[in-house]
Structure formats: structure tokens, C-alpha cells
Protein backbone atom coordinates (compact mmCIF):
# COMPACT_ATOMS: atom_id res chain seq x y z
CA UNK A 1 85.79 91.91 101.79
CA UNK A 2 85.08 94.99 103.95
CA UNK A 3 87.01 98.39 103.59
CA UNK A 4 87.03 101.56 105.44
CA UNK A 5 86.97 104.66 104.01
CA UNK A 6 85.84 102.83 100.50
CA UNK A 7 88.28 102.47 98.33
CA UNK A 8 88.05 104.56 94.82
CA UNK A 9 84.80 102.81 92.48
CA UNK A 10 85.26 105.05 89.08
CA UNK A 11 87.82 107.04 87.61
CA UNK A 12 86.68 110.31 89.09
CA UNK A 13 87.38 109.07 92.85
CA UNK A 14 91.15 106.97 91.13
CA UNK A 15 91.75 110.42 90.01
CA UNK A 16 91.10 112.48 92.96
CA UNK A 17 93.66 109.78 94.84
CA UNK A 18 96.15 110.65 92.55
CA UNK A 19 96.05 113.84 92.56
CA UNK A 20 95.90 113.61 96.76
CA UNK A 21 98.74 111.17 97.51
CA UNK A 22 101.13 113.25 94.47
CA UNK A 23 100.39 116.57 96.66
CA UNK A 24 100.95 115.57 99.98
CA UNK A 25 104.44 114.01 98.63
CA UNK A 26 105.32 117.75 97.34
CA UNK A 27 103.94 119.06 100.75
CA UNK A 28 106.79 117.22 102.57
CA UNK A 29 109.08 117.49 100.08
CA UNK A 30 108.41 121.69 99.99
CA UNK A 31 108.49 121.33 104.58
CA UNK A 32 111.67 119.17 105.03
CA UNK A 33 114.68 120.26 107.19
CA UNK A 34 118.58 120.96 105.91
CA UNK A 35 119.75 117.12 105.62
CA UNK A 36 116.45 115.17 105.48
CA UNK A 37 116.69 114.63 101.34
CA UNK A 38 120.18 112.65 102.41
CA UNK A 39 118.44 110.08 105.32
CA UNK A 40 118.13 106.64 103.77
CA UNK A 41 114.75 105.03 103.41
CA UNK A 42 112.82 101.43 103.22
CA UNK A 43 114.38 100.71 99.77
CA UNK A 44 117.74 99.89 99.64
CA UNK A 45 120.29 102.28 97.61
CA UNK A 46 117.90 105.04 98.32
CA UNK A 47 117.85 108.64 100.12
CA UNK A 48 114.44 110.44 100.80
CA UNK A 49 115.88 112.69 97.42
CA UNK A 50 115.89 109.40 95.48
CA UNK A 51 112.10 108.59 96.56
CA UNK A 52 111.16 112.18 95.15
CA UNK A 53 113.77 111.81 92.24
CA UNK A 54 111.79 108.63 91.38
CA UNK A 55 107.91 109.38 92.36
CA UNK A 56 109.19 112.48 88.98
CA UNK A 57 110.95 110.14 86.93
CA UNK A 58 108.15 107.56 87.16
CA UNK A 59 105.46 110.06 86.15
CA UNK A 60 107.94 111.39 83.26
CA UNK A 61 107.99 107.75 81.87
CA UNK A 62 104.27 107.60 82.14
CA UNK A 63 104.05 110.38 80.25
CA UNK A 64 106.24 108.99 77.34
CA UNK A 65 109.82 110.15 77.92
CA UNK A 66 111.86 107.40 76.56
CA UNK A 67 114.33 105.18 79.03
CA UNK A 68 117.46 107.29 79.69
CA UNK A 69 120.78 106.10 77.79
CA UNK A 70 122.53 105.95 81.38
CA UNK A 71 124.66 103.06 83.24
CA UNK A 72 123.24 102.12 86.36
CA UNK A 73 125.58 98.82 86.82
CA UNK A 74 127.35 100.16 89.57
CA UNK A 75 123.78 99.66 91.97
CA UNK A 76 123.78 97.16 94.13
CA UNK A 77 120.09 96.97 94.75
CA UNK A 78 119.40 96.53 91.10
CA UNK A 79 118.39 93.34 90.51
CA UNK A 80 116.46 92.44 87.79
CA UNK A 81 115.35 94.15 84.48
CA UNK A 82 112.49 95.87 85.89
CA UNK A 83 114.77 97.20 88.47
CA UNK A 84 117.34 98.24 86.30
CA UNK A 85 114.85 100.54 84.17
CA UNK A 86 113.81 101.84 87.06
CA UNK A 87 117.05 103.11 88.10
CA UNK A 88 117.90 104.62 84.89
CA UNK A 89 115.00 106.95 85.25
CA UNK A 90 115.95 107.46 88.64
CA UNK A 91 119.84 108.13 87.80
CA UNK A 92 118.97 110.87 85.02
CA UNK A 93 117.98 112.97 88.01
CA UNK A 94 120.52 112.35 90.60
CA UNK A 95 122.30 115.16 90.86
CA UNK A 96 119.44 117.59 90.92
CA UNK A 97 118.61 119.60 94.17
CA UNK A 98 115.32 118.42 95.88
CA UNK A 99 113.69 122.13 94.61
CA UNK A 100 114.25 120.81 91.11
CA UNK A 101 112.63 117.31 91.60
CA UNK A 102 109.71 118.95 93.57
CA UNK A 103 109.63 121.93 90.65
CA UNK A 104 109.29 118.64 88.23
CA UNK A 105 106.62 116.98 89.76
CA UNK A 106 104.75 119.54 90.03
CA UNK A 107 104.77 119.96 86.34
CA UNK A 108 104.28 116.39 85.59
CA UNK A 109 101.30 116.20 88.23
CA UNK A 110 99.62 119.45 86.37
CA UNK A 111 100.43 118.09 82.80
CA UNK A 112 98.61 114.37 84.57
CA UNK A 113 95.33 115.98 86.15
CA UNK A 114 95.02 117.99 82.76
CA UNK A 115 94.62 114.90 81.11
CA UNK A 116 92.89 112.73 83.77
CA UNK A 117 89.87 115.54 84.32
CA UNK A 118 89.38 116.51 80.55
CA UNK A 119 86.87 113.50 80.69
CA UNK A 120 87.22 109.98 80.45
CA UNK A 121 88.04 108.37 76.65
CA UNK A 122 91.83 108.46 77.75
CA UNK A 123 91.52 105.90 80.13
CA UNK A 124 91.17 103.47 77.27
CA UNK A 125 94.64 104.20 75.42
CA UNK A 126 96.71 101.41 75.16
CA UNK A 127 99.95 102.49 76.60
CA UNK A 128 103.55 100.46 77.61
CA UNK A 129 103.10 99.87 81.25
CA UNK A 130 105.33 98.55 83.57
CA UNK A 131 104.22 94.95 83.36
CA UNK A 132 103.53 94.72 79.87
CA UNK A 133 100.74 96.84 77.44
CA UNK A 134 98.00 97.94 79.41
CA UNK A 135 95.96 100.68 78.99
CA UNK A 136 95.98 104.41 80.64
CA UNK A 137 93.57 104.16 83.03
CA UNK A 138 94.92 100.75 84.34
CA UNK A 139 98.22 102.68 84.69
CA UNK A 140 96.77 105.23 86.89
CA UNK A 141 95.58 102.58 89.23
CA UNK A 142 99.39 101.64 89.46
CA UNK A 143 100.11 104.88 89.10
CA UNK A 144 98.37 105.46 92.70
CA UNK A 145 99.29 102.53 94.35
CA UNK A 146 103.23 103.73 93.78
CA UNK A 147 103.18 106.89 94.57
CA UNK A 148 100.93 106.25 97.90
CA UNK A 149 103.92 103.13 98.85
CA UNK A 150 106.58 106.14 98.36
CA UNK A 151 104.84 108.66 100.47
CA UNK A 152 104.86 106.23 102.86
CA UNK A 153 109.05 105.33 102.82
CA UNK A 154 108.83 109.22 102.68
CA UNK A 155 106.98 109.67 105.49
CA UNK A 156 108.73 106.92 107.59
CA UNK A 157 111.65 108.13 106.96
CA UNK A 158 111.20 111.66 108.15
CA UNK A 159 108.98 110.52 110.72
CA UNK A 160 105.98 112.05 110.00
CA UNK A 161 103.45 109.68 109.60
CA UNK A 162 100.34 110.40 107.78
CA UNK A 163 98.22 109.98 104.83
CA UNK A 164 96.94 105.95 105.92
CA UNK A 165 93.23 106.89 105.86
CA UNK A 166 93.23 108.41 102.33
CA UNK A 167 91.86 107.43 98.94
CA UNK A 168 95.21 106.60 98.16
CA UNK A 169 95.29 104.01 101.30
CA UNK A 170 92.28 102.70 100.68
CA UNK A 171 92.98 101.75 96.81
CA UNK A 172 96.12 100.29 98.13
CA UNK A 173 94.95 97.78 100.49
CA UNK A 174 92.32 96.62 98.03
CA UNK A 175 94.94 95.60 95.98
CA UNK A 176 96.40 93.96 98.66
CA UNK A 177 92.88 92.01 99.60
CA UNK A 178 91.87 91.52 95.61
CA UNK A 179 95.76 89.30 95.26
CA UNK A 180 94.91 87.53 99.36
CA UNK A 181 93.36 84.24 97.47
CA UNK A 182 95.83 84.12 95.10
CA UNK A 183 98.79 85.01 98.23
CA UNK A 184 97.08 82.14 100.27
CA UNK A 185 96.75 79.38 98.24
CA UNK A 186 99.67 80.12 95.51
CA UNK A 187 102.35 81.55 97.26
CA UNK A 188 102.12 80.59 100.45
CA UNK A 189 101.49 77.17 98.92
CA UNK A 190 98.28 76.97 101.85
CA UNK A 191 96.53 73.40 102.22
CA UNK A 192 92.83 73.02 101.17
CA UNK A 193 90.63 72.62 104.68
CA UNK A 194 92.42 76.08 105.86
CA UNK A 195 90.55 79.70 105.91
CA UNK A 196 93.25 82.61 106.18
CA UNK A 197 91.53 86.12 107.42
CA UNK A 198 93.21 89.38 107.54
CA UNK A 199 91.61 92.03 109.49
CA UNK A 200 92.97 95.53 109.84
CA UNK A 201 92.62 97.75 112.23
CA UNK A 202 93.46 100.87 111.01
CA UNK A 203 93.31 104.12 110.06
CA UNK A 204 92.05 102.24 107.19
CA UNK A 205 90.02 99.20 108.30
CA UNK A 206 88.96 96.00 106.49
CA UNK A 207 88.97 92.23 106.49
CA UNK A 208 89.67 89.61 103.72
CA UNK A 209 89.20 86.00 103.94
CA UNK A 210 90.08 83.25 101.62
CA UNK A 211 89.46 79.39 102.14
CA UNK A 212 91.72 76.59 100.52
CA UNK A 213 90.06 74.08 98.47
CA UNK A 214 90.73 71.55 95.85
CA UNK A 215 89.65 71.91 92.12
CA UNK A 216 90.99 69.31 89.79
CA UNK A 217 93.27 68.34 92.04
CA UNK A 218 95.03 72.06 92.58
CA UNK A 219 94.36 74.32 95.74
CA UNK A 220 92.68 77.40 94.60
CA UNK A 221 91.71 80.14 97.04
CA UNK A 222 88.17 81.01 97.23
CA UNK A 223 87.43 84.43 98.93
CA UNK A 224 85.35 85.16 101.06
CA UNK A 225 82.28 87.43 101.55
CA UNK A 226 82.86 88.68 104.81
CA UNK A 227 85.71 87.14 106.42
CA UNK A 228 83.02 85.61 108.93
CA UNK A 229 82.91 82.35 110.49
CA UNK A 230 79.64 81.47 108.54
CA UNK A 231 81.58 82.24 105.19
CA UNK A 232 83.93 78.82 105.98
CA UNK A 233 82.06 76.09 108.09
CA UNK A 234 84.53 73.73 108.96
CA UNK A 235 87.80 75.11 107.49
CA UNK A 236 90.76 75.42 110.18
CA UNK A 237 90.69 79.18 110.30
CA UNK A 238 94.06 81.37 110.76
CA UNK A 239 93.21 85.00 111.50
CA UNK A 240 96.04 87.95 111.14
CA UNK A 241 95.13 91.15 113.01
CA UNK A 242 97.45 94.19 112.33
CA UNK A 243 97.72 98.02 111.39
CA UNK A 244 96.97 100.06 108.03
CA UNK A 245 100.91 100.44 108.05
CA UNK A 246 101.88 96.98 109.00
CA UNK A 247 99.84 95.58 106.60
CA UNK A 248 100.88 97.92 103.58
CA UNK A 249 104.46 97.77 104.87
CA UNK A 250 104.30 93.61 104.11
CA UNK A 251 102.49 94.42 101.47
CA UNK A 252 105.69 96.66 99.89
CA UNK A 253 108.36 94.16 100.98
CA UNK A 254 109.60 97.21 103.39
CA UNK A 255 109.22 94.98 106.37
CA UNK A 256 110.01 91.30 107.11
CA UNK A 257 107.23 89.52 109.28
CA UNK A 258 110.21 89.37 112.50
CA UNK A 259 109.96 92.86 112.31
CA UNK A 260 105.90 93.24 112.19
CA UNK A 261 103.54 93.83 115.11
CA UNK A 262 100.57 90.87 114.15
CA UNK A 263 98.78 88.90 116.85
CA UNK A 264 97.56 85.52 115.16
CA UNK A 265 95.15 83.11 116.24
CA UNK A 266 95.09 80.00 114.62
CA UNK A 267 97.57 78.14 112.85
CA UNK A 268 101.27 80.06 113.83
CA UNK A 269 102.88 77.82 110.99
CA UNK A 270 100.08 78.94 108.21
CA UNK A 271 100.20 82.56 109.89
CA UNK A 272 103.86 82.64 109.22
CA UNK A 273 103.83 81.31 106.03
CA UNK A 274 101.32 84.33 104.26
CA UNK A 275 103.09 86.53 106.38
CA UNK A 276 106.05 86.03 104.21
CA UNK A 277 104.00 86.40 100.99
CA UNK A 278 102.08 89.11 101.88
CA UNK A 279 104.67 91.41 99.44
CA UNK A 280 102.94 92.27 96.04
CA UNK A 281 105.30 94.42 94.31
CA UNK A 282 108.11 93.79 92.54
């Protein structure tokens, strides 16, 4: 796996992309227009004031603030458990002018960095994540991935693009690369004797590779060093060349594969096949 800028190696670095992707969401927020908090974004059921509304409420639970007592049933785009706690965070704040969100965050992002730079025995707290326990420096890490995927609806949404070469960026498509074997070969259900590579061309560059085999009679994707021919001999190799935001778009579930820019050489039925399971939230 190559990446370009690196992405974050210690806490320090996680913490400076937090702190980065959090302020350039309050820097739009603080430069929109009369009418932009109302425009609808990449996830369904939600304005560009819901995406700050929820980048807040998501740091508040973080923090500890226990799940609203609020009825969210009416949603449409709720659709599981996860989502529905969510949306209760979310839906304690609707209502609130786009001042008060950003006035919020800010608070929440101080109260964070406080925390995250007074050394580094917090990032082993166990703490309720998400997912399951985990502990507070693991958070962070989803913690940045999150915030960075909702700058982006943000920022597609207004139309200012931005922020794809960051820390922030960077930590994001490693996740994306770090889950490729386990895309490939689970997934997309990919038969041993086939190499998958995904190379990116930017802002942030990088290429993954994975090759199919068979252990005890399962298909288990092996990655690989470089993405380089030498890495996978006489696999059938399927390359995927695309963008920083196409790739973290899939990645997000904001896009379908119809609607992504990706030239492919190699196998168009294995191509098509990660394509769809290139999304890795929930």
C-alpha cells in the first residue's frame, strides 16, 4: 500500500486531523450564503444544517451526553438501530439556527483538543463507541474519519470543494485500503486466481492491491505490498483507477458505481462487483 500525503502514524498527527477537518467544517459553516443550511445533501433526510447539526451532536455523544429521549419514527431514512440513535442526537438540535450549531461545535471541538493535547494516557479509556466498547483513542480515529465524510457532503453540497489532500483525507482512504482484502474477497465474494488494484489519483494518491486465494478451502484476500505486477505472478489482475473523491464517495455509500468516473482494465464483471462494495460505513 502506497499513500500520498502519509496518512496520520501516532496520536499527535490523528489529533492534528481532527482538529483540521472540525475547523474547516466551522469555516464553511461561519462563510455560507442566506439559504445554503436548507440545500439537501448526499444523505438522505438531510439539509447542509442537519450535517452541522450532526458533525455537534456526534461530538456531544462522544463526550458523554446521554441519547436524547426524542421520537425520530417519523424518518424515512432511518433504518436500523444505529441509524435511529443517530437521529435522535441529530433531532435534539433541529430547530436551532446554524449560528447555534456552529457556536456548539466550537465548544465541543475546544472541550476535545483540551483533552486530546493534555498528553496521551486518555487514549486508553475504555469508552461506548459506536460499534461496541472501544477505547478513546480508537474513537478519535472514527471520530476523524466522520467528520472528514461530512465535510465532504458539506462541501459538495455548497460546491466548494476542498479539503481532499488533508490529514483528514489521508486517514480516510487508509481505512478504505486497510478493509480492500477483506472488500475483495468477502464482500464482493472475488474468486481465488484474481488480483484487484485500486490506484488513486488524487489530491490524495495511493494504490492497494489484494490477491484471492484459497486457505482451507475459503477465499481470503491477501494484500499486497505494492500493488505491482511482481506482488501477484499469475493472478488475473483487475485494476480500478479513479479520484480522491470518487473513491471516498464509494467509500461513504454517497455514490453508486453508475454514477462514478473509474476506467478499469481487467475483468469489467470483477471491476463491477468491488465497485459495489467499496462502501464501508454504515
Amino acid at each position: 500500500m502506497t499513500l500520498h500525503p502519509p496518512a496520520p502514524s501516532d496520536l499527535g498527527e490523528l489529533v492534528d486531523a481532527y482538529a483540521q477537518t472540525v475547523r474547516n467544517v466551522i469555516d464553511l459553516g461561519r462563510t455560507t450564503r442566506p439559504g445554503d443550511e436548507s440545500l439537501p445533501t448526499d444523505c438522505p433526510g438531510w439539509s447542509v444544517l442537519d450535517q452541522f447539526a450532526h458533525i455537534a451532536s456526534t461530538e456531544a455523544m462522544a463526550a458523554g451526553e446521554p441519547l436524547p429521549d426524542v421520537d425520530v419514527s417519523r424518518h424515512e431514512h432511518v433504518r436500523h438501530a444505529f441509524g435511529e440513535r443517530i437521529e435522535r442526537y441529530l433531532e435534539s438540535r433541529r430547530g436551532r439556527s446554524l449560528e447555534e450549531v456552529l457556536d456548539e461545535l466550537e465548544e465541543r471541538r475546544d472541550e476535545r483538543l483540551a483533552l486530546y493535547r493534555s498528553g496521551t494516557a486518555w487514549a486508553q479509556t475504555p469508552v461506548a463507541g459506536p460499534f461496541g466498547p472501544t477505547t478513546l483513542g480508537a474513537l478519535l480515529g472514527i471520530r476523524v474519519f466522520d467528520i472528514w465524510m461530512h465535510e465532504q457532503d458539506i462541501r459538495e453540497a455548497l460546491g466548494r470543494p476542498g479539503g481532499l489532500e488533508s490529514g483528514a483525507a489521508s486517514h480516510t482512504v487508509a481505512q478504505l485500503f486497510g478493509a480492500l482484502p477483506r472488500i475483495v474477497a468477502k464482500t464482493a465474494a472475488i474468486e481465488p486466481g484474481n488480483a484487484v488494484v485500486l490506484d488513486l489519483t488524487g489530491p490524495t494518491t495511493g494504490r492497494a492491491g489484494v490477491r484471492v486465494e484459497e486457505q482451507d478451502g475459503r477465499a481470503v484476500g491477501v494484500p499486497l505490498f505494492t500493488g505491482g505486477a511482481e506482488d501477484h505472478g499469475d493472478a488475473v489482475t483487475t485494476s480500478l483507477t479513479m479520484s480522491t473523491q470518487v473513491a471516498t464517495r464509494l467509500a461513504g455509500g454517497r455514490r453508486s458505481p453508475q454514477e462514478a468516473h473509474v476506467v478499469i482494465h481487467g475483468d469489467d464483471d470483477v471491476a463491477q462487483r468491488v465497485l459495489a462494495a467499496l462502501t464501508i460505513t454504515p
